[in-house]
N, C-alpha and C. Protein backbone atom coordinates (compact mmCIF):
# COMPACT_ATOMS: atom_id res chain seq x y z
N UNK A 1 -18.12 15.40 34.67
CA UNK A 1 -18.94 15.10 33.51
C UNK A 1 -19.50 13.68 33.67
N UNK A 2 -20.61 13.20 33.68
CA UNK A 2 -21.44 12.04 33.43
C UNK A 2 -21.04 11.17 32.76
N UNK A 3 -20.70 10.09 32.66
CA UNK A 3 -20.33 9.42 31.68
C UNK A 3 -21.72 8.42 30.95
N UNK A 4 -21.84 8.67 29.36
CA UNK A 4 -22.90 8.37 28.58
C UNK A 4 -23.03 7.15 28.57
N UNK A 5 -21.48 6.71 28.03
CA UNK A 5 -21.53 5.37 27.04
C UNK A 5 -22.33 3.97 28.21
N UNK A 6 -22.94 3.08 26.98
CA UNK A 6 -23.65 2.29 27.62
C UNK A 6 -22.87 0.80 28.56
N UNK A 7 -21.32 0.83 27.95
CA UNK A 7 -20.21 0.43 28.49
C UNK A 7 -19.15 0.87 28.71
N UNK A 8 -18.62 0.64 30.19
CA UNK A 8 -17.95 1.81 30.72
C UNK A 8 -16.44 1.11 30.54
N UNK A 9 -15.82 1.96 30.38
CA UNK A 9 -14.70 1.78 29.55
C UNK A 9 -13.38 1.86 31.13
N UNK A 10 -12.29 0.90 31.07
CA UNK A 10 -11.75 0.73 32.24
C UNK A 10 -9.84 1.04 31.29
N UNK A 11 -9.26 1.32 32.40
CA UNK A 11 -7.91 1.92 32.02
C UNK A 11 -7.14 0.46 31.51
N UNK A 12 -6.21 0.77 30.22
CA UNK A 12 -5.54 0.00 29.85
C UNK A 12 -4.02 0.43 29.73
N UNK A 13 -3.06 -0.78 30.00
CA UNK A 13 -1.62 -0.48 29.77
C UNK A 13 -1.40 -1.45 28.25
N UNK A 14 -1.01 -0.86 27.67
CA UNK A 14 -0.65 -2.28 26.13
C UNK A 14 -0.42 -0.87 25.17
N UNK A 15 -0.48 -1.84 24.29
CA UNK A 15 -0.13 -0.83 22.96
C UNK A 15 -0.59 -1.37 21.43
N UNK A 16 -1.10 -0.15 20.45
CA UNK A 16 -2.13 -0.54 19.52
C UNK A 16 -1.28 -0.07 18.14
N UNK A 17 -1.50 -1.11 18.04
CA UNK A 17 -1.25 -1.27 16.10
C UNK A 17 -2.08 -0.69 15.44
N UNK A 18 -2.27 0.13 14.77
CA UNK A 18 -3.47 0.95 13.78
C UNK A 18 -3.00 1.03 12.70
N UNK A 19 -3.93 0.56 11.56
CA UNK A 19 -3.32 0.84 10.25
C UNK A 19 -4.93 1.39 9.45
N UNK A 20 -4.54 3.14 9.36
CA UNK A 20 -5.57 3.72 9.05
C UNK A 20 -5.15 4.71 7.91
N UNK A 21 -5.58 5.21 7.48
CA UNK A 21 -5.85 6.07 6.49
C UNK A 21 -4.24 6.15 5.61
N UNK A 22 -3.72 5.32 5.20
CA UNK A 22 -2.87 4.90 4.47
C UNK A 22 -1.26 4.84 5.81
N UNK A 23 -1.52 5.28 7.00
CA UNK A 23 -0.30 4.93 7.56
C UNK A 23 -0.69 4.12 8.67
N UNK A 24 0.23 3.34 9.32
CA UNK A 24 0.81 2.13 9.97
C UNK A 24 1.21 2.90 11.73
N UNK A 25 0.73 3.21 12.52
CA UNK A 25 0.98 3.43 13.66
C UNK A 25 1.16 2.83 14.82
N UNK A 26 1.70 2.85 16.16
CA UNK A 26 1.93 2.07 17.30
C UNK A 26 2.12 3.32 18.32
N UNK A 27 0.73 3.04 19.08
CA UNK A 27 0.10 3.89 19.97
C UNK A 27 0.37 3.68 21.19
N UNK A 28 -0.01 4.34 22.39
CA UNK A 28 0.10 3.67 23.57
C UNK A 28 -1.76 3.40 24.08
N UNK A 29 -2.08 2.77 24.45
CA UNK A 29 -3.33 2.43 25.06
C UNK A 29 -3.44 3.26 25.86
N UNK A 30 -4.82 3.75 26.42
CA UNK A 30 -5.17 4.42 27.48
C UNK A 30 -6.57 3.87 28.16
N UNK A 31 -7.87 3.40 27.65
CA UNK A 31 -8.58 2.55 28.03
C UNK A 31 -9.33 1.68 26.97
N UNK A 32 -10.15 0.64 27.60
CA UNK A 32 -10.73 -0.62 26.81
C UNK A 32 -12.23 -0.76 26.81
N UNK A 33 -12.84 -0.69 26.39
CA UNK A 33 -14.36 -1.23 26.40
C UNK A 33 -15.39 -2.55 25.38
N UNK A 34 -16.33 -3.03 25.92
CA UNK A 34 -16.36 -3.68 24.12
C UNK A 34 -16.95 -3.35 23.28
N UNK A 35 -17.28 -1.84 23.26
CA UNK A 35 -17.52 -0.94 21.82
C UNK A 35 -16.39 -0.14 21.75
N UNK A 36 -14.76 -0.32 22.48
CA UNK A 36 -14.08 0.39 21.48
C UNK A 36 -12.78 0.48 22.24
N UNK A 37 -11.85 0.82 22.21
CA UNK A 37 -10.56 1.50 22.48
C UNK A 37 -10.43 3.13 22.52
N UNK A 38 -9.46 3.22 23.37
CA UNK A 38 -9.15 4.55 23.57
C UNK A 38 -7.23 5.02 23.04
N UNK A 39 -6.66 5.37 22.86
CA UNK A 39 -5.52 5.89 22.30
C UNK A 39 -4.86 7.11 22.30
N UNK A 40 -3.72 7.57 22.99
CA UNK A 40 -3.45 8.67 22.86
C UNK A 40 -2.48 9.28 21.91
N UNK A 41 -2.32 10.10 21.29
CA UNK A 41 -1.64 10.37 19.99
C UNK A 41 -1.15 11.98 20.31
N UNK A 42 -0.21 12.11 19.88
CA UNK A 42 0.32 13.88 19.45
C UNK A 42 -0.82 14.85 18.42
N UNK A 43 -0.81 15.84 18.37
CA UNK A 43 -1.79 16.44 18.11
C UNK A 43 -1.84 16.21 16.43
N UNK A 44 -1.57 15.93 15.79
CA UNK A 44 -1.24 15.98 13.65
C UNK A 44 -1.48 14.30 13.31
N UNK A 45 -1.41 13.58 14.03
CA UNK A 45 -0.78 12.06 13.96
C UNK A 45 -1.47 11.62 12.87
N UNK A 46 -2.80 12.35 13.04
CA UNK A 46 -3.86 11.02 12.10
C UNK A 46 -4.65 11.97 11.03
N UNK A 47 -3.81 13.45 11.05
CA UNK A 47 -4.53 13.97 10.26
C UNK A 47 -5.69 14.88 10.01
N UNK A 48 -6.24 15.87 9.41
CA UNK A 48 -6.90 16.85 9.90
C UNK A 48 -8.07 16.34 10.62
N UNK A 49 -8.95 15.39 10.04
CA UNK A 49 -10.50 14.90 9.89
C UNK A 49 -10.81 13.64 9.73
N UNK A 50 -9.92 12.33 10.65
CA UNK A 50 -10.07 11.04 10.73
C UNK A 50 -11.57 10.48 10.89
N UNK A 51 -12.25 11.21 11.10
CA UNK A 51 -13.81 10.82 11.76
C UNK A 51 -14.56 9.83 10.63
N UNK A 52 -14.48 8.57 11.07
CA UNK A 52 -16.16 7.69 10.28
C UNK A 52 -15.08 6.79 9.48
N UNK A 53 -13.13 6.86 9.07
CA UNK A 53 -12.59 6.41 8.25
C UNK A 53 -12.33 4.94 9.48
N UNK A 54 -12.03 4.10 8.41
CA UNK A 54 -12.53 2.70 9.07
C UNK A 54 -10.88 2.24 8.59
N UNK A 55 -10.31 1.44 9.87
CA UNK A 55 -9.03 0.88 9.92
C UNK A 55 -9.11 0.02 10.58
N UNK A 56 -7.68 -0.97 10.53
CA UNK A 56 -7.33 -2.40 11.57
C UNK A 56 -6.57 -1.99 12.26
N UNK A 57 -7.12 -2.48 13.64
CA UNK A 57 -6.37 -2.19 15.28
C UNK A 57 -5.86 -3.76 15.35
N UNK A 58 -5.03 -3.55 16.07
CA UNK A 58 -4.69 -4.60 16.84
C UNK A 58 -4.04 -4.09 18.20
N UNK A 59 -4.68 -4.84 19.29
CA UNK A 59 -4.13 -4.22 20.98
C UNK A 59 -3.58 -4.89 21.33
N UNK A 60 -2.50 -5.04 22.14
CA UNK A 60 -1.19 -5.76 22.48
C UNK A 60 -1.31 -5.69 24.60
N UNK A 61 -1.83 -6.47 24.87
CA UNK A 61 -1.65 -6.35 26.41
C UNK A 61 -1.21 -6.93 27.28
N UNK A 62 -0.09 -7.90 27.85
CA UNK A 62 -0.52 -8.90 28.60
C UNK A 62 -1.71 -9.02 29.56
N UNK A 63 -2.17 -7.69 30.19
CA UNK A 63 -3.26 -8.34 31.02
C UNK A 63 -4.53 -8.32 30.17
N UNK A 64 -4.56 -8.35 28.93
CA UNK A 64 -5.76 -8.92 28.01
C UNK A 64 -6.52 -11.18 27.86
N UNK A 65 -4.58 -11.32 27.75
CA UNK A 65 -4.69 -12.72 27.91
C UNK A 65 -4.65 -13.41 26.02
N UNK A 66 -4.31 -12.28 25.25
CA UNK A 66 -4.51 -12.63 24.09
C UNK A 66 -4.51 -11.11 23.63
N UNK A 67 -3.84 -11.10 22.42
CA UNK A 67 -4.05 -10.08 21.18
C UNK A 67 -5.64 -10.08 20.85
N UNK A 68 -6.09 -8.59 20.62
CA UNK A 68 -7.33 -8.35 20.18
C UNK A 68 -6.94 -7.87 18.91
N UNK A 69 -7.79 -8.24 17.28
CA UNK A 69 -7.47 -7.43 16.50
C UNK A 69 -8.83 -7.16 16.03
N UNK A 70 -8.95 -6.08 15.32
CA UNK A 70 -10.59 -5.89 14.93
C UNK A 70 -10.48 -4.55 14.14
N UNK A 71 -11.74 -4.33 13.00
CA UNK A 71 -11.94 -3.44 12.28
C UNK A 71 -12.37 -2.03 13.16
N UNK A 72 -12.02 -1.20 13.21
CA UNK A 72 -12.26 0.16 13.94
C UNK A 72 -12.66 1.49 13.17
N UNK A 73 -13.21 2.19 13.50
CA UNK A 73 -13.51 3.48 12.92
C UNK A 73 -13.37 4.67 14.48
N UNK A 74 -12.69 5.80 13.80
CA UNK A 74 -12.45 6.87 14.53
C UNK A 74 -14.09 7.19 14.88
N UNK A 75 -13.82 7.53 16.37
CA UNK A 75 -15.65 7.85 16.71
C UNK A 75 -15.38 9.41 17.19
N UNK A 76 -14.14 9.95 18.35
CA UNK A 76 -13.98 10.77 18.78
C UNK A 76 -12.41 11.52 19.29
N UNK A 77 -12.35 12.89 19.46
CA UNK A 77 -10.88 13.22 19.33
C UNK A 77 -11.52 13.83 20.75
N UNK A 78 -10.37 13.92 21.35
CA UNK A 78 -10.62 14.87 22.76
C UNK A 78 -9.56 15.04 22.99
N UNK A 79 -9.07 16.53 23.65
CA UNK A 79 -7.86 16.95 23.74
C UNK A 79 -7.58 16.61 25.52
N UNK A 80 -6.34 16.03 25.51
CA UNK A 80 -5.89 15.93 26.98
C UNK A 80 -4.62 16.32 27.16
N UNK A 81 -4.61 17.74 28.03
CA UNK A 81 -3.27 18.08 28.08
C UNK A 81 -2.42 18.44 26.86
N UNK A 82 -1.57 17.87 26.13
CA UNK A 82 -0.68 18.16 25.26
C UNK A 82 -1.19 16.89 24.16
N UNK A 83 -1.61 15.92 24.65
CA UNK A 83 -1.94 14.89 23.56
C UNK A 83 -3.48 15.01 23.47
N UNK A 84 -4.24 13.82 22.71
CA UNK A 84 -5.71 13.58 21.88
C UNK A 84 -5.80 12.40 22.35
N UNK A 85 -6.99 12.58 23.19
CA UNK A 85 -7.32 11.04 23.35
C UNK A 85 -8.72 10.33 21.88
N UNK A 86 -8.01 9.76 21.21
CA UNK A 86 -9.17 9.34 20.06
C UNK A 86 -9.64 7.87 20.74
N UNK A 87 -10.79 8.59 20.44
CA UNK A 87 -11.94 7.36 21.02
C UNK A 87 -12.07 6.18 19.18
N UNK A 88 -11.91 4.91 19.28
CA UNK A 88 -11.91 3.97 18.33
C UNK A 88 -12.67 2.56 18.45
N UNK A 89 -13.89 2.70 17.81
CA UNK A 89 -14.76 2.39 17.42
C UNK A 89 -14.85 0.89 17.76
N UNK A 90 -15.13 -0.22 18.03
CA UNK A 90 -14.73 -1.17 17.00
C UNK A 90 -16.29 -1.44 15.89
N UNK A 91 -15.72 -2.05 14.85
CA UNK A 91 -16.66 -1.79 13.77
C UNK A 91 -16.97 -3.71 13.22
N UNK A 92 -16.14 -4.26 13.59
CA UNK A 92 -15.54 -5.40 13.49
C UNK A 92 -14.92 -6.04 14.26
N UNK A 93 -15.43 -7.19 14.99
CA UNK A 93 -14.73 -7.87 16.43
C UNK A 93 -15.33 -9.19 16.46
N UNK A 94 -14.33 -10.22 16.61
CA UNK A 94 -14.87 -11.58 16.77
C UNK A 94 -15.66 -11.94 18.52
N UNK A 95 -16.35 -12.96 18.58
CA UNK A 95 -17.03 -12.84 19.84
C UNK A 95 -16.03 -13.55 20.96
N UNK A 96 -14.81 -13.95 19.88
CA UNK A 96 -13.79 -14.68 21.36
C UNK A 96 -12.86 -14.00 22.09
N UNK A 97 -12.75 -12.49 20.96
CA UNK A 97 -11.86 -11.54 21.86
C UNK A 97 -13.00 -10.27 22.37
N UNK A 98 -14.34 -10.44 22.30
CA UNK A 98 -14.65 -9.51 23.12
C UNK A 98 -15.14 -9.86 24.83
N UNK A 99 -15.35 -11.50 24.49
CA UNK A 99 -14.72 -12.49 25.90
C UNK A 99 -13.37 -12.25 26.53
N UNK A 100 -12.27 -11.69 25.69
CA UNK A 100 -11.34 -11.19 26.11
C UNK A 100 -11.11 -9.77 27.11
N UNK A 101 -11.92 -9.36 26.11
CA UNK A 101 -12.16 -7.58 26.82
C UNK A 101 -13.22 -8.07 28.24
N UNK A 102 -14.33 -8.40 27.80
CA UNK A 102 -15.46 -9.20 29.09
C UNK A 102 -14.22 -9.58 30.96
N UNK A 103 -13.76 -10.22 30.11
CA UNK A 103 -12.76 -10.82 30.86
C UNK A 103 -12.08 -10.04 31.99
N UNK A 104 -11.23 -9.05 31.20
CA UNK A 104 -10.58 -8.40 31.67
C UNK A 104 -11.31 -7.33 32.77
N UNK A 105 -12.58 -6.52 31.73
CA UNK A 105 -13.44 -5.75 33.10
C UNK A 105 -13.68 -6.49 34.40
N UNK A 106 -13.88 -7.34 34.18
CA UNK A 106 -14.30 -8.65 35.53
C UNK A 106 -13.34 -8.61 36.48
N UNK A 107 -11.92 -8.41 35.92
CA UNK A 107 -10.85 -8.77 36.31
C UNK A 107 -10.40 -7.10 37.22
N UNK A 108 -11.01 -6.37 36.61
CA UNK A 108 -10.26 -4.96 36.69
C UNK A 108 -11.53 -4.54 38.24
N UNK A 109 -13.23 -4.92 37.80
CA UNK A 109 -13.78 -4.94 38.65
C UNK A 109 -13.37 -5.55 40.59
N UNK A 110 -12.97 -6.62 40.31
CA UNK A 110 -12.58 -7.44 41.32
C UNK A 110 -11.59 -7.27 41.70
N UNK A 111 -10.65 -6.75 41.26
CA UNK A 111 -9.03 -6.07 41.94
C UNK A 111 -9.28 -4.96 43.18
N UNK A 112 -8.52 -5.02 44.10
CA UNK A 112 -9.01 -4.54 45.21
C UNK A 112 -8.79 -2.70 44.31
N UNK A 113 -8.41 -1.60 44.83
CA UNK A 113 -8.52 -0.62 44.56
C UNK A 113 -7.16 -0.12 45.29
N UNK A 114 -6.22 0.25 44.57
CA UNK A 114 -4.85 1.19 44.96
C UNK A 114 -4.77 2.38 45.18
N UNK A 115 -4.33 3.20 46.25
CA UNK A 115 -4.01 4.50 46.66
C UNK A 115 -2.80 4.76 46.24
């Protein structure tokens, strides 16, 4: 499949604080971009129809270099395997942690490539 988005989104290890639709969650990361986060969840987690509802993330990484926190909205659910990968928005982001995210692609770019 092609990939659309106009920033390409690179694999993350960390873990995300979400506090959405009245509950408090801690996710595992799966990738990063600077229009959004990715997250994988059990299939019920967030509820029938999370789509467009607007919550606070916060991503936890060391190889970020800093906590990102920012306003998010659910953009997309996609099923992988046994879990949902929900695609998350950001809706709200200061410009010193998306130098953070900036950062890190640079970083992820320039790393040699592992077999």
């Amino acid at each position: 499949m092609k990939e659309r988005r106009r920033s390409p989104r690179v694999r993350l290890l960390g873990e995300i604080h979400l506090s959405l639709g009245g509950k408090n969650l801690r996710l595992p990361a799966s990738d990063i971009s600077v229009s959004g986060v990715g997250v994988l969840i059990e299939e019920r987690v967030l509820g029938a129809k999370p789509s467009g509802e607007v919550g606070i993330c916060r991503i936890e990484s060391p190889d970020l270099g800093g906590a990102i926190e920012a306003y998010v909205s659910v953009m997309r659910i996609r099923r992988v395997g046994n879990l949902r990968l929900v695609g998350l928005r950001f809706e709200s982001i200061s410009d010193e942690e998306l130098e953070l995210i900036h950062e890190y692609k640079r970083k992820c770019r320039l790393a040699p490539a592992t077999s």
